[in-house]
Protein backbone atom coordinates (compact mmCIF):
# COMPACT_ATOMS: atom_id res chain seq x y z
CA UNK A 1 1.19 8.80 22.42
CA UNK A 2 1.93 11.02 25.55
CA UNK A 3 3.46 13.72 23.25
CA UNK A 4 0.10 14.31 22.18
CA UNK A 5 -2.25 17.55 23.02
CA UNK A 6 -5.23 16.20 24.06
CA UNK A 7 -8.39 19.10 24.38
CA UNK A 8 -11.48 16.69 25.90
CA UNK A 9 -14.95 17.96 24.67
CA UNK A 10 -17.95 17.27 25.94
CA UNK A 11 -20.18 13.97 25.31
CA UNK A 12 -22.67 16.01 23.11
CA UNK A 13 -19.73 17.08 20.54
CA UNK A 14 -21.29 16.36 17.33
CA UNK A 15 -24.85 16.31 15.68
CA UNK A 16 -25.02 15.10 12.39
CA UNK A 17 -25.60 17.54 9.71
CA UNK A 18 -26.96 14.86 7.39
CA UNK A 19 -29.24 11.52 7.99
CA UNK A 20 -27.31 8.02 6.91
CA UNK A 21 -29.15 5.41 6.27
CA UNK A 22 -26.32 2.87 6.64
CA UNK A 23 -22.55 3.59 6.39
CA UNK A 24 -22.17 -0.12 5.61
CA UNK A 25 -23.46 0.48 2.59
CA UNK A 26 -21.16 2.48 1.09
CA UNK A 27 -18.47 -0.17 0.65
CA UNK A 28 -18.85 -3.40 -0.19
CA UNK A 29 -17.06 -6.28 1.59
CA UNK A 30 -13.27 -7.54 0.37
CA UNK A 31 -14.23 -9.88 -2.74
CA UNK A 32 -12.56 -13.47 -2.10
CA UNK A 33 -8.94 -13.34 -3.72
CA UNK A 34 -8.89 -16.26 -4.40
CA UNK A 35 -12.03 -16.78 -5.92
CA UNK A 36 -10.67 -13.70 -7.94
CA UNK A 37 -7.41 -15.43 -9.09
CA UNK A 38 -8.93 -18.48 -10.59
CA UNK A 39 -10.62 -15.66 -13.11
CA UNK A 40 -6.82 -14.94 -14.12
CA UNK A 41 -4.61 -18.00 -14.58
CA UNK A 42 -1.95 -15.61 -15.85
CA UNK A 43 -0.88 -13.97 -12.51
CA UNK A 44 1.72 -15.82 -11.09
CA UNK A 45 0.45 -16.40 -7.24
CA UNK A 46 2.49 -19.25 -6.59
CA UNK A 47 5.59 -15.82 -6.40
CA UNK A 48 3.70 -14.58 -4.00
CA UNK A 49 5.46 -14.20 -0.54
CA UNK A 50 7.52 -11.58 1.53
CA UNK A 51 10.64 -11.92 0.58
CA UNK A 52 13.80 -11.29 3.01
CA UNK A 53 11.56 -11.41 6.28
CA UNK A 54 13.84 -14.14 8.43
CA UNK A 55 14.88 -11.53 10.04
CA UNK A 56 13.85 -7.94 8.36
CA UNK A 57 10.25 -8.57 9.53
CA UNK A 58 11.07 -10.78 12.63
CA UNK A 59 10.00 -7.76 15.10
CA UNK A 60 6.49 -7.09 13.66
CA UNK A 61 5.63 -10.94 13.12
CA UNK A 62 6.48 -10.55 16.66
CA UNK A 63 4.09 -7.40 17.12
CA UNK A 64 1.31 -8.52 15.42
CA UNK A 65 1.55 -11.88 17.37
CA UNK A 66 1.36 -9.64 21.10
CA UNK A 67 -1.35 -7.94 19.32
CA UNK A 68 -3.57 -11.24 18.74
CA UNK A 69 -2.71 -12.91 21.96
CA UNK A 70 -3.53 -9.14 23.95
CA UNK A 71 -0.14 -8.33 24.98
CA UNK A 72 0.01 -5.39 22.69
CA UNK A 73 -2.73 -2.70 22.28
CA UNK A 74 -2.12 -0.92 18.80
CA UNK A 75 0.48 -1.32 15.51
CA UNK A 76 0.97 1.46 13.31
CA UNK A 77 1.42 0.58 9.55
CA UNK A 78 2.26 3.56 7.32
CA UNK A 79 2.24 3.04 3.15
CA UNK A 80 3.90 4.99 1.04
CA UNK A 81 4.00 5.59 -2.61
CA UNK A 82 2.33 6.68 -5.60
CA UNK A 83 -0.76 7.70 -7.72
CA UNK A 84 -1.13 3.91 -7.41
CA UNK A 85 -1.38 4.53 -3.42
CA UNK A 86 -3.30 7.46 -3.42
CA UNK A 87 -6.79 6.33 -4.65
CA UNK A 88 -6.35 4.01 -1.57
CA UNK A 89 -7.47 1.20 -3.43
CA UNK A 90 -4.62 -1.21 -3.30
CA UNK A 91 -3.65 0.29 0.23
CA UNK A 92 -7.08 -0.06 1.31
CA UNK A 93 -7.76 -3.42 0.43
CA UNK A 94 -4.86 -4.67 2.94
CA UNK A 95 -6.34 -2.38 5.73
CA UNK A 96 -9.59 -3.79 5.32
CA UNK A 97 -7.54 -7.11 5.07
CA UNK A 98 -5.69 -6.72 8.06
CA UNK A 99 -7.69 -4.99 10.50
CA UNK A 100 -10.87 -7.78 10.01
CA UNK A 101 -8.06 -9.90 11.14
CA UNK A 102 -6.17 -8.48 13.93
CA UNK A 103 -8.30 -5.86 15.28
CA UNK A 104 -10.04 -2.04 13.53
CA UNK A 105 -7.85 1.40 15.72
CA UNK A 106 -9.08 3.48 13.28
CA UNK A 107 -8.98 5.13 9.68
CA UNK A 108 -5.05 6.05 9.94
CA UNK A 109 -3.80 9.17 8.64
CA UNK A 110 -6.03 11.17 6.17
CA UNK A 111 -5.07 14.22 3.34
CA UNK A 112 -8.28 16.46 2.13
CA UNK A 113 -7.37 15.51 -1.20
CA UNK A 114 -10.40 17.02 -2.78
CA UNK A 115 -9.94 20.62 -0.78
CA UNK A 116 -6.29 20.42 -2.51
CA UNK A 117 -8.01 19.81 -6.07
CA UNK A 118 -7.21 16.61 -6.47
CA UNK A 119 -8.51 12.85 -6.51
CA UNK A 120 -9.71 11.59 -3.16
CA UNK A 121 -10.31 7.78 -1.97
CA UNK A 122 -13.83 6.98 -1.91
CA UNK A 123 -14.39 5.84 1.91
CA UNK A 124 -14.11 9.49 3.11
CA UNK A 125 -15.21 13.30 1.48
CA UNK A 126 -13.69 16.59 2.20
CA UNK A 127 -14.96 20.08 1.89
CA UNK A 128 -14.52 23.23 2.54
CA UNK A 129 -16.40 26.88 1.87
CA UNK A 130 -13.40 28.47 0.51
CA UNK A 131 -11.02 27.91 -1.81
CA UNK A 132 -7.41 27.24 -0.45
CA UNK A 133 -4.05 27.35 -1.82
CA UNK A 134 -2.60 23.37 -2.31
CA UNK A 135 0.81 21.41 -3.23
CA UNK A 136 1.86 18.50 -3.81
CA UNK A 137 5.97 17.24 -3.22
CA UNK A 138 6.42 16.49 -7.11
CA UNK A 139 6.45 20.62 -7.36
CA UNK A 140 8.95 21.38 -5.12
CA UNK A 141 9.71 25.35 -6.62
CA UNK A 142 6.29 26.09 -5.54
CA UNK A 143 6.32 28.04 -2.07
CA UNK A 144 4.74 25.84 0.30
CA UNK A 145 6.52 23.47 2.72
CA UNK A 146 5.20 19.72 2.71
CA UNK A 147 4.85 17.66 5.48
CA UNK A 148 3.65 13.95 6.19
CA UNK A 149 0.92 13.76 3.47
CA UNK A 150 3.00 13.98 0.51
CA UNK A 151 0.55 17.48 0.04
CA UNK A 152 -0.27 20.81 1.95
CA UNK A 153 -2.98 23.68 1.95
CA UNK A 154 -3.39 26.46 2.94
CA UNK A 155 -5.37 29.93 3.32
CA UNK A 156 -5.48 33.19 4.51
CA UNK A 157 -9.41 33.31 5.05
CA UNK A 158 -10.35 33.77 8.54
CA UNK A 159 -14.00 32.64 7.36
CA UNK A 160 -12.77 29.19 6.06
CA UNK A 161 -14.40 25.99 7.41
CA UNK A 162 -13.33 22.43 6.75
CA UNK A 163 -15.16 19.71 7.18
CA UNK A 164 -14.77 15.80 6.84
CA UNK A 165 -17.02 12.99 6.50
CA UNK A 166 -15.94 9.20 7.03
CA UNK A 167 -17.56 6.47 5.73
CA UNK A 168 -17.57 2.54 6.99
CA UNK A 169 -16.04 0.21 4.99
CA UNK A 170 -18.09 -3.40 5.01
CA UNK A 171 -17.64 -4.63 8.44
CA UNK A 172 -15.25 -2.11 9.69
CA UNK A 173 -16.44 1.28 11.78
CA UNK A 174 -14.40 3.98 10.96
CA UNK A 175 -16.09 6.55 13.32
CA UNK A 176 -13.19 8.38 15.39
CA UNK A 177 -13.28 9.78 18.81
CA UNK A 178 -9.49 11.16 18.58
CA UNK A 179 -8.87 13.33 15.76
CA UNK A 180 -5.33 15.13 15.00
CA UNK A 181 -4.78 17.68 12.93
CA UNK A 182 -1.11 18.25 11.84
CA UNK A 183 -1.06 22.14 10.71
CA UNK A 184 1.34 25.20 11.33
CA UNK A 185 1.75 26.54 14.63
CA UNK A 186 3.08 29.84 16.18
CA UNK A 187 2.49 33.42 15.42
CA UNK A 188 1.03 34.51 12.38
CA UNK A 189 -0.97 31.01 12.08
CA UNK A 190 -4.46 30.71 12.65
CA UNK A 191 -6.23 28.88 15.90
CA UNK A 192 -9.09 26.01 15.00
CA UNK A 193 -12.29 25.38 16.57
CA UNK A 194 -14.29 22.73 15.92
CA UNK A 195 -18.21 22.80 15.03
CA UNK A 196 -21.18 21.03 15.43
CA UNK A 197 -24.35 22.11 13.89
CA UNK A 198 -25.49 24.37 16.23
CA UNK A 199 -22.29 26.09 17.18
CA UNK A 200 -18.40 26.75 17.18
CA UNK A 201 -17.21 26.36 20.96
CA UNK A 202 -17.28 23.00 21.64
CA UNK A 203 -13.52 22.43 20.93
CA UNK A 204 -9.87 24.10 20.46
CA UNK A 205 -7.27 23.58 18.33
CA UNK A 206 -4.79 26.39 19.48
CA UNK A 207 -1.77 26.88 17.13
CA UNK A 208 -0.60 29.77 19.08
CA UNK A 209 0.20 27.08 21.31
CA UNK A 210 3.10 24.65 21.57
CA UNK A 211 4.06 21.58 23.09
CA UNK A 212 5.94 18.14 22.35
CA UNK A 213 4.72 18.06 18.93
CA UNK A 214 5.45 21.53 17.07
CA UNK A 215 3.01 20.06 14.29
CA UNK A 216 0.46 17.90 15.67
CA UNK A 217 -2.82 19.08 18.05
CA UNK A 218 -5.45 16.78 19.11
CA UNK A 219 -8.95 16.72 20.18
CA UNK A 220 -10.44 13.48 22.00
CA UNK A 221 -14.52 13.40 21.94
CA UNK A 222 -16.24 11.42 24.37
CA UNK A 223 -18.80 10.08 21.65
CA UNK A 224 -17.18 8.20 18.58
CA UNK A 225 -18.48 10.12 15.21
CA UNK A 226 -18.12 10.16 11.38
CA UNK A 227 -17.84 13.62 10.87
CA UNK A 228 -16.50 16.85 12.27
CA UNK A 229 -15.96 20.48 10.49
CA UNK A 230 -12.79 22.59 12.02
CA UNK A 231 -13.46 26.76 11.60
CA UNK A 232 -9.96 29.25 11.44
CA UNK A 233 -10.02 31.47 13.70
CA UNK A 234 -7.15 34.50 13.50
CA UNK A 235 -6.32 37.68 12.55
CA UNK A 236 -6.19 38.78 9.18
CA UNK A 237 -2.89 38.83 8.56
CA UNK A 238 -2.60 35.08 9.88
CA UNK A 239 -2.74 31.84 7.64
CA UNK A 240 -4.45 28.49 8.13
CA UNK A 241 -1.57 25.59 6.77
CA UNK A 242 -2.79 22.05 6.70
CA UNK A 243 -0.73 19.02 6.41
CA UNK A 244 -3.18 16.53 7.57
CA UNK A 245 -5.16 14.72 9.72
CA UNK A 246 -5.45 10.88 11.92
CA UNK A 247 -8.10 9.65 13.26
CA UNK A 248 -8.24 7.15 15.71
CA UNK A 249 -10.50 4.82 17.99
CA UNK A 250 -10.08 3.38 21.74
CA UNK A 251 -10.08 0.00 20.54
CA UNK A 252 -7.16 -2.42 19.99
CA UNK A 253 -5.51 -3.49 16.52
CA UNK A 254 -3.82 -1.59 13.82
CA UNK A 255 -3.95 1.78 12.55
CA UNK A 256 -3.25 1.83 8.52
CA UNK A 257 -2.43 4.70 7.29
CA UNK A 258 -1.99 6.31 3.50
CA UNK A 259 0.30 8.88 2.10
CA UNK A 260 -0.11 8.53 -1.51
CA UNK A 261 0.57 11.32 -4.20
CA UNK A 262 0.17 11.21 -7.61
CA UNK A 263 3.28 11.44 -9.52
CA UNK A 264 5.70 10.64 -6.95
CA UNK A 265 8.94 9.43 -7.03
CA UNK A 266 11.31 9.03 -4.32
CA UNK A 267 13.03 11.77 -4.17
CA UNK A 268 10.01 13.94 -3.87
CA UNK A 269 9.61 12.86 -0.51
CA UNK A 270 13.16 13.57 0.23
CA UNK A 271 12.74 16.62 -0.80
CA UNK A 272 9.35 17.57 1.13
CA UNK A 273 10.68 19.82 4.49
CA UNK A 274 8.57 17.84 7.15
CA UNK A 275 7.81 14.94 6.00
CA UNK A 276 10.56 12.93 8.34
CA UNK A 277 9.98 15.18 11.19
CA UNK A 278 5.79 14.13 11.20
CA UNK A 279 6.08 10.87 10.18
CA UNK A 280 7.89 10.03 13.23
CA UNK A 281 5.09 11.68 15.23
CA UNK A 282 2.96 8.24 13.50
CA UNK A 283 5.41 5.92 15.44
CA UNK A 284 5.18 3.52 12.78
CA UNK A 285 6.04 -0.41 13.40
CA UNK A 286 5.93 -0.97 9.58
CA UNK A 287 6.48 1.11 6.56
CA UNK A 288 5.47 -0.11 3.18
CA UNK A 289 7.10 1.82 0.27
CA UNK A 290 5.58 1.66 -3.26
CA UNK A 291 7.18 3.65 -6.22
CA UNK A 292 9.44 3.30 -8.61
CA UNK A 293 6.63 3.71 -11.85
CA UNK A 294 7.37 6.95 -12.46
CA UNK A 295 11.34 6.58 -11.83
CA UNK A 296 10.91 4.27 -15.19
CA UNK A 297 8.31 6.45 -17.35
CA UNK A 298 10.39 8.36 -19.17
CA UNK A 299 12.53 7.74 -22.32
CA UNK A 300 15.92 6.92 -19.32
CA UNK A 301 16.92 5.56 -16.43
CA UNK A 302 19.42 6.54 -14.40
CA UNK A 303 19.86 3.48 -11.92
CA UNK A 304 23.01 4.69 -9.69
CA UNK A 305 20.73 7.76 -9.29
CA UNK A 306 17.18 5.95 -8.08
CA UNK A 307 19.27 3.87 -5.96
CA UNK A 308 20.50 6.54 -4.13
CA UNK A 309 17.07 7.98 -3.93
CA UNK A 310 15.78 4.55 -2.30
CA UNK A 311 19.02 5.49 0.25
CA UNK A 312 18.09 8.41 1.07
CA UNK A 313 14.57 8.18 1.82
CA UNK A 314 15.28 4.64 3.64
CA UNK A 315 18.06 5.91 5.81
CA UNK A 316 16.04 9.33 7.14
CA UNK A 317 13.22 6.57 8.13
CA UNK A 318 15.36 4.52 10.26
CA UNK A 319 17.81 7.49 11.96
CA UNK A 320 14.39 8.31 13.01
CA UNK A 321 12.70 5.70 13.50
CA UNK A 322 14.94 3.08 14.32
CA UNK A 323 12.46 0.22 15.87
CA UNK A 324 10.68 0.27 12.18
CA UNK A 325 10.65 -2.37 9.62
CA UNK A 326 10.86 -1.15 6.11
CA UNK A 327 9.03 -3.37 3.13
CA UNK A 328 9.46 -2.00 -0.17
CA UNK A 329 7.14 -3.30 -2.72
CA UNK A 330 8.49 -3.77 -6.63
CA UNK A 331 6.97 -1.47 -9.42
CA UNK A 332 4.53 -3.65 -11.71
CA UNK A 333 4.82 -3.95 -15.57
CA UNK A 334 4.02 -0.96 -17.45
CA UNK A 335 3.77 0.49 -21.07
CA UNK A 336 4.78 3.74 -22.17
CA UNK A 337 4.17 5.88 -25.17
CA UNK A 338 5.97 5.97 -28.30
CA UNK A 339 5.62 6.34 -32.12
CA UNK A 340 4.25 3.29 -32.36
CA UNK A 341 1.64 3.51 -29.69
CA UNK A 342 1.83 2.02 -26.48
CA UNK A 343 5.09 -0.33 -25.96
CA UNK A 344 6.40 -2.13 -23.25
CA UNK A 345 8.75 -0.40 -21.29
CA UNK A 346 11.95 -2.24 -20.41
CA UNK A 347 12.76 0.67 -17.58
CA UNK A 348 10.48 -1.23 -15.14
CA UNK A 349 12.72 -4.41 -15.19
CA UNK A 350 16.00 -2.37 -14.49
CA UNK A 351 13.52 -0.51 -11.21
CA UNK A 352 12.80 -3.70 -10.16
CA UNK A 353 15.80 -4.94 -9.62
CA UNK A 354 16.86 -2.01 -8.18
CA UNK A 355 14.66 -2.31 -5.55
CA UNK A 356 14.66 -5.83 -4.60
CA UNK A 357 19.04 -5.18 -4.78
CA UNK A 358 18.47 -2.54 -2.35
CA UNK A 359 16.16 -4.80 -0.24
CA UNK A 360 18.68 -7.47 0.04
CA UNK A 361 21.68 -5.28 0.39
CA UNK A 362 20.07 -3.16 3.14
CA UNK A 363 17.98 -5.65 5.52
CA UNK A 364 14.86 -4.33 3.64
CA UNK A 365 11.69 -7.19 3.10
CA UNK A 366 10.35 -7.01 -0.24
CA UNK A 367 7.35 -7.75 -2.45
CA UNK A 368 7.65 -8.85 -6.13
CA UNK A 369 4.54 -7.32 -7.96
CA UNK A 370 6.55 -7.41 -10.98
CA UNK A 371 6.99 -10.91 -11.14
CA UNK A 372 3.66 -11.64 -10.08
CA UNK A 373 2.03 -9.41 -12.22
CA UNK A 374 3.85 -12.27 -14.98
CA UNK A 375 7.13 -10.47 -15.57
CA UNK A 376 7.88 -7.98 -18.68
CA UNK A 377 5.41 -7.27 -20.98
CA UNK A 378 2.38 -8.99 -18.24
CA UNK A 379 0.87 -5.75 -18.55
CA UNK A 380 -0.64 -6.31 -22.30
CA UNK A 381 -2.67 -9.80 -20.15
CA UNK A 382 -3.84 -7.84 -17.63
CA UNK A 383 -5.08 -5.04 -20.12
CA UNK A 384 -6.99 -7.72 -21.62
CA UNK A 385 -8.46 -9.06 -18.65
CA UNK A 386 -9.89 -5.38 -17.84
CA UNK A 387 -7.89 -5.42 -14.77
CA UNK A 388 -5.86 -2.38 -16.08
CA UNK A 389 -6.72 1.00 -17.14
CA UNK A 390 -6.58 2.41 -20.73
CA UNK A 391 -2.77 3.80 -20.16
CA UNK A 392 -1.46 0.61 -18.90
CA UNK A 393 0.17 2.22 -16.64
CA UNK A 394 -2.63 2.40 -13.65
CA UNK A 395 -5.10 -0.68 -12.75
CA UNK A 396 -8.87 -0.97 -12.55
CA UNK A 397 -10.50 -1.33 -9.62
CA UNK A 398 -10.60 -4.71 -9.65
CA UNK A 399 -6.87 -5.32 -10.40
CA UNK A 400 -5.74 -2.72 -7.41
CA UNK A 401 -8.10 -5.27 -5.32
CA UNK A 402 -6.17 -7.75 -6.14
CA UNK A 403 -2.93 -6.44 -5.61
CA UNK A 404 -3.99 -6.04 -1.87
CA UNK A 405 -5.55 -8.96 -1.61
CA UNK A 406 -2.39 -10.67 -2.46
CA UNK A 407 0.09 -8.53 -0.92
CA UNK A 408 -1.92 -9.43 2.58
CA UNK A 409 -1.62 -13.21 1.79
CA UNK A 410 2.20 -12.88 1.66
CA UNK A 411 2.27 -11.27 4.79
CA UNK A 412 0.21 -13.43 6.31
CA UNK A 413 1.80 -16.04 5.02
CA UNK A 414 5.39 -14.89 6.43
CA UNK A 415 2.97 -14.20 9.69
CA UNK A 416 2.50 -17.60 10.01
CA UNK A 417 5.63 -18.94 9.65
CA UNK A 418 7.11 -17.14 12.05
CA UNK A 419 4.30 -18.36 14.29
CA UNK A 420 5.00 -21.84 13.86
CA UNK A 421 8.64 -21.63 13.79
């Protein structure tokens, strides 16, 4: 990434502000799936496969085969979607998944959920001293601009500090020693410098500043670390506006990143200023799209209209990206309220098909979770099974695990085909 600003700091960078025992302890390894699926007889693995990828996934079978042989150094998968996405859970499962596979380049792309006020995956923590002004793309009236993550803070406090912590996840290090912040730049903006424990000059993140990337700055650290805390520095009429964050490793494999937001529906993203301009800056070889839940919540469905939302987002992807392959993922069964209680929801058939129309009419690869969730009404059996939460609407823990689990067997499944064909 030779657009990149790169500020080199030196080998003594960071001291940890806190002792860890073990980071490996924080997450426990990826369960067996399919030790998992012979718990539930109901879900319908033998649908399970990438559909559409003779030729919509040719090129990054194609990657991810230079990648394993060493002809290739790094592939950048960015996911998309929901509240489903956000907790990381089902997203995280297939980067645990596919990185213990093909090779760990880091965390991915990272939103301080909790310094925005909302819910944060477990395998990192941010914080800050102050409290800072957030949105999210479902509100677009509200002032703020949105860029990659789907969300965006900011503040006006020239004292403001924030920091991150990253945890390990099983066998995967997620210490970084390249960390990019994507933030405001230009006059009027505040200047970053990041901290150790003993002081503030060890690195610069200059936003008065520009170069190839009007929202990206990097810092590269000669020592690989966990954690890192960024301090505004500016005048007081000045502003501190966060969009996000990657971090990244030397090593080869893939970088997965999340942008989930809760609430989201297409058209939020289409709607959110910079979000094509910086997710180009990702140079992503695959983009995984998951929404379509809350398209179908409500009492109607306007199909033309969600179709043209699919468009839209789809289309700005490619006229920007136009090496990527797309994979959009179907909505699962759902429930909705009513007089009667909770009922199924017949909305989430009509988004499916939607989707996987869109898919085939468009050179899009597609994943059925619908119809391997058991089709309409599956929801009510998974509810049972405690692998969905009280709403019917969201999924435990365990059922999110699953999801990945069996979204990366289809993939890997499609990866081997085109291996032996």
């Amino acid at each position: 990434m030779n657009s990149r600003k790169i500020l080199r700091c030196n080998k003594w960078f960071f001291i940890p502000l806190l002792v860890f025992i073990s980071f490996n302890c924080l997450q426990a390894q990826v369960p067996d799936i399919d030790s998992l699926l012979r718990r539930y007889p109901f879900i319908r693995s033998d649908l399970n496969m990438v559909h559409n990828d003779s030729l919509s996934m040719k090129s990054f079978y194609k990657k991810l085969a230079d990648l394993k042989n060493g002809k290739r150094t790094r592939i950048n998968i960015v996911h998309i979607g929901d509240s489903h996405i956000q907790a990381d859970l089902f997203s995280g499962t297939i980067r645990q998944l596919i990185q213990l596979d093909f090779g760990n380049a880091g965390r991915g792309f990272v939103f301080p959920y909790r310094v925005a006020k909302s819910n944060e995956p477990a395998s990192y923590k941010s914080t800050s001293n102050v409290k800072w002004e957030s949105k999210r793309n479902v509100f677009p009236d509200q002032r703020l601009p949105i860029g990659v993550g789907g969300f965006t803070i900011e503040t006006r406090d020239t004292n403001a500090t924030l920091s991150l912590l990253v945890k390990n996840q099983g066998k995967l290090d997620y210490s970084f020693n390249r960390f990019t912040l994507f933030h405001e730049k230009g006059l009027g903006n505040f200047s970053y410098v990041v901290c150790d424990s003993l002081n503030c000059k060890i690195g610069n993140i200059d936003a008065q500043k520009t170069d190839k990337s009007p929202y990206a700055s990097s810092a590269l650290f000669s020592t690989p670390m966990h954690q890192l805390m960024i301090r505004c520095v500016g005048q007081d009429s000045g502003c501190s506006r966060i969009y996000g964050m990657l971090l990244e490793n030397d090593k080869p494999g893939v970088l997965y990143s999340m942008i989930g937001v809760n609430g989201a529906e297409f058209r939020h993203f289409n709607m959110s200023q910079h979000f094509q301009e910086q997710l180009s800056y990702l140079q992503p070889d695959l983009i995984i799209i998951s929404m379509g839940t809350n398209e179908g919540f409500g009492g109607t469905f306007d199909k033309e209209l969600f179709e043209r939302n699919i468009d839209t987002l789809v289309s700005g992807i490619r006229a920007r990206n136009p090496n990527v392959e797309i994979l959009l993922t179907t909505p699962g069964d759902s429930f909705h309220k009513s007089r009667k209680g909770r009922v199924k929801n017949p909305n989430m058939t009509i988004a499916r098909n939607t989707v996987i129309d869109y898919a085939e009419n468009h050179g899009c690869a597609w994943w059925d979770l619908y119809d391997i969730m058991g089709g309409y009404g599956s929801m009510a059996k998974w509810y049972l099974a405690h692998l969905s939460a009280r709403d019917r609407v969201h999924f435990s823990g365990t059922g999110y695990v699953i999801q990945g689990g069996l979204f990366y067997k289809a993939l890997k499944k499609g990866y081997k085909h085109y291996s032996h064909s």
